[in-house]
Protein backbone atom coordinates (compact mmCIF):
# COMPACT_ATOMS: atom_id res chain seq x y z
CA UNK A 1 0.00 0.00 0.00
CA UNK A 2 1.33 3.35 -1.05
CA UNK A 3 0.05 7.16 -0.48
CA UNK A 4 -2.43 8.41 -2.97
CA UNK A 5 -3.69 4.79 -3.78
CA UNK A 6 -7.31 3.79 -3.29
CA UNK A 7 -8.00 0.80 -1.85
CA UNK A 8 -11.91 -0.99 -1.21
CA UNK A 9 -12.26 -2.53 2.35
CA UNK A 10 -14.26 -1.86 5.55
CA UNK A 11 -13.42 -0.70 8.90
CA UNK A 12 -15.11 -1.21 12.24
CA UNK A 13 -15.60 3.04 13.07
CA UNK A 14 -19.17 4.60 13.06
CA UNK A 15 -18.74 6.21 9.46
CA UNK A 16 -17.01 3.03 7.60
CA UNK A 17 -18.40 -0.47 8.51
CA UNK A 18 -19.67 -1.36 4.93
CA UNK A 19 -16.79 -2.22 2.67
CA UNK A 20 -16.07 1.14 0.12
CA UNK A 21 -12.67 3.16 -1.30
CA UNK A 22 -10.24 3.89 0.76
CA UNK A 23 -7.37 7.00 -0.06
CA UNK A 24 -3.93 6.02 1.81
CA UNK A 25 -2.54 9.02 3.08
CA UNK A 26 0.26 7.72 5.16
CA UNK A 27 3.91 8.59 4.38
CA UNK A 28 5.44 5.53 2.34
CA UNK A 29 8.47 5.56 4.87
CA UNK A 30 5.92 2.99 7.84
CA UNK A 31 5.17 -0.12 5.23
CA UNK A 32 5.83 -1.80 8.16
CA UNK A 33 3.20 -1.01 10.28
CA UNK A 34 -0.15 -2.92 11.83
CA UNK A 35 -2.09 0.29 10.93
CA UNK A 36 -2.44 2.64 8.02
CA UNK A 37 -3.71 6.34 7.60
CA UNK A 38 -6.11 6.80 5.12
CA UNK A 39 -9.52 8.80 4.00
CA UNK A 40 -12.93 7.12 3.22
CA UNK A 41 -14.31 8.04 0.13
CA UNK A 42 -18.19 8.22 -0.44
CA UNK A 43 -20.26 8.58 -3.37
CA UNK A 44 -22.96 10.82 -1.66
CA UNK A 45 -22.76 14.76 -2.21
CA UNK A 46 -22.72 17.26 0.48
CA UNK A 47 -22.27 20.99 0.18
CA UNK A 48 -19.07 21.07 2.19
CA UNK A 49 -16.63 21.98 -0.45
CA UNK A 50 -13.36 22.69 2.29
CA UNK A 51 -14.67 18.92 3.97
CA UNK A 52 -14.72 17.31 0.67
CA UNK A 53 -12.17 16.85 -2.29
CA UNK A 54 -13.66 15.36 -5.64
CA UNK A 55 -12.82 12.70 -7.71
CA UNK A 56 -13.52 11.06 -10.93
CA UNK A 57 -14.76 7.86 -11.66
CA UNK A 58 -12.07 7.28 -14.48
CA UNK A 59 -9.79 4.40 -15.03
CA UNK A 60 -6.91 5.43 -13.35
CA UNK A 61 -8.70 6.19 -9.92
CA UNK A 62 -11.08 2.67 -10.79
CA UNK A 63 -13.97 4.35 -8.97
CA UNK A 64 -17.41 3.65 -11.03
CA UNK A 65 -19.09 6.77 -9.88
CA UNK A 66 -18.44 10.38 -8.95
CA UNK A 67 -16.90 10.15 -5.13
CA UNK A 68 -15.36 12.35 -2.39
CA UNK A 69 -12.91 11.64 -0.26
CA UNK A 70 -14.02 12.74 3.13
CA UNK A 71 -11.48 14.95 4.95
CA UNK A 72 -12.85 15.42 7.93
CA UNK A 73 -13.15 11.46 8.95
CA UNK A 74 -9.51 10.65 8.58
CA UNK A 75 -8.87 7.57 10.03
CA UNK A 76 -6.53 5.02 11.10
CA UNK A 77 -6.76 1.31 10.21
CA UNK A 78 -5.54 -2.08 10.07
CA UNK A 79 -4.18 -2.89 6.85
CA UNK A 80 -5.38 -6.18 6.66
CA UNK A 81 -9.37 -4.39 6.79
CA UNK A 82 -8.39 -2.94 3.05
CA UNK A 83 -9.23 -5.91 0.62
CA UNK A 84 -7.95 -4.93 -2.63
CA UNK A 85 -6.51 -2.04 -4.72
CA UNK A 86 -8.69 -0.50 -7.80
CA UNK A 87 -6.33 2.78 -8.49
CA UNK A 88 -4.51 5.88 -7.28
CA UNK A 89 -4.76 9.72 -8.04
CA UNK A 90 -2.34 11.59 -10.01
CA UNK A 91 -0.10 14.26 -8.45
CA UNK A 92 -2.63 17.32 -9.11
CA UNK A 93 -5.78 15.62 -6.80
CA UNK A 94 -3.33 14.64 -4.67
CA UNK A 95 -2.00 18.21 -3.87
CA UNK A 96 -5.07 19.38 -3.46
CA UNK A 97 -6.10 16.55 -0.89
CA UNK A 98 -2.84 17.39 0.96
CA UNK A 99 -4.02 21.04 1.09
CA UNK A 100 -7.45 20.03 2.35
CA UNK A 101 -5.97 17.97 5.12
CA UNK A 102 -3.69 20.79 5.99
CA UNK A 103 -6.96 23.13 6.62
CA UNK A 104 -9.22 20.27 8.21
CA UNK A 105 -6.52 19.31 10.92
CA UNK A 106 -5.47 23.30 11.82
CA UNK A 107 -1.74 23.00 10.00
CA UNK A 108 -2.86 25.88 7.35
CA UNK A 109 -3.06 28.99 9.95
């Protein structure tokens, strides 16, 4: 598993127990570790544009519909709870996931 990949699998936390894409945000520098960092996506719109970075359902990311990834319910989780990897994001969603999560979690002030 590698940052900016999307993964499908399901976690045990109040917002992710049905299996559904996954964004790995974790450094590559821990492939070690139990756990990994990453962002549930979801393929139901809200009007909370700073909350909620867009992405296409196109081959490279292997999502079938329009989805978010939901920046506000950043989570950790056991790596063996994501299944199976369907794509990634190029460089240019990637930034501007990196610049969401710097607003969500304070680090943008």
């Amino acid at each position: 598993m590698k940052r900016g990949e999307i993964w499908v699998g399901a976690d045990v936390g109040d917002y992710a127990r049905k299996p559904r894409p996954w964004l790995i945000i974790q450094s590559d520098y821990f492939p070690t570790a139990d756990s990994i960092v990453a962002i549930p996506l979801t393929s139901v719109a809200v009007d909370a544009p700073y909350l909620r970075v867009p992405l296409a359902p196109i081959e490279e990311t292997g999502l079938r519909v329009e989805s978010w990834a939901m920046l506000e319910k950043l989570a950790a989780l056991r790596r063996s709870r994501l299944q199976s990897k369907i794509g990634e994001l190029d460089r240019e969603t990637m930034l501007e996931v990196q610049r969401g999560l710097m607003a969500v979690l304070g680090f943008a002030n």
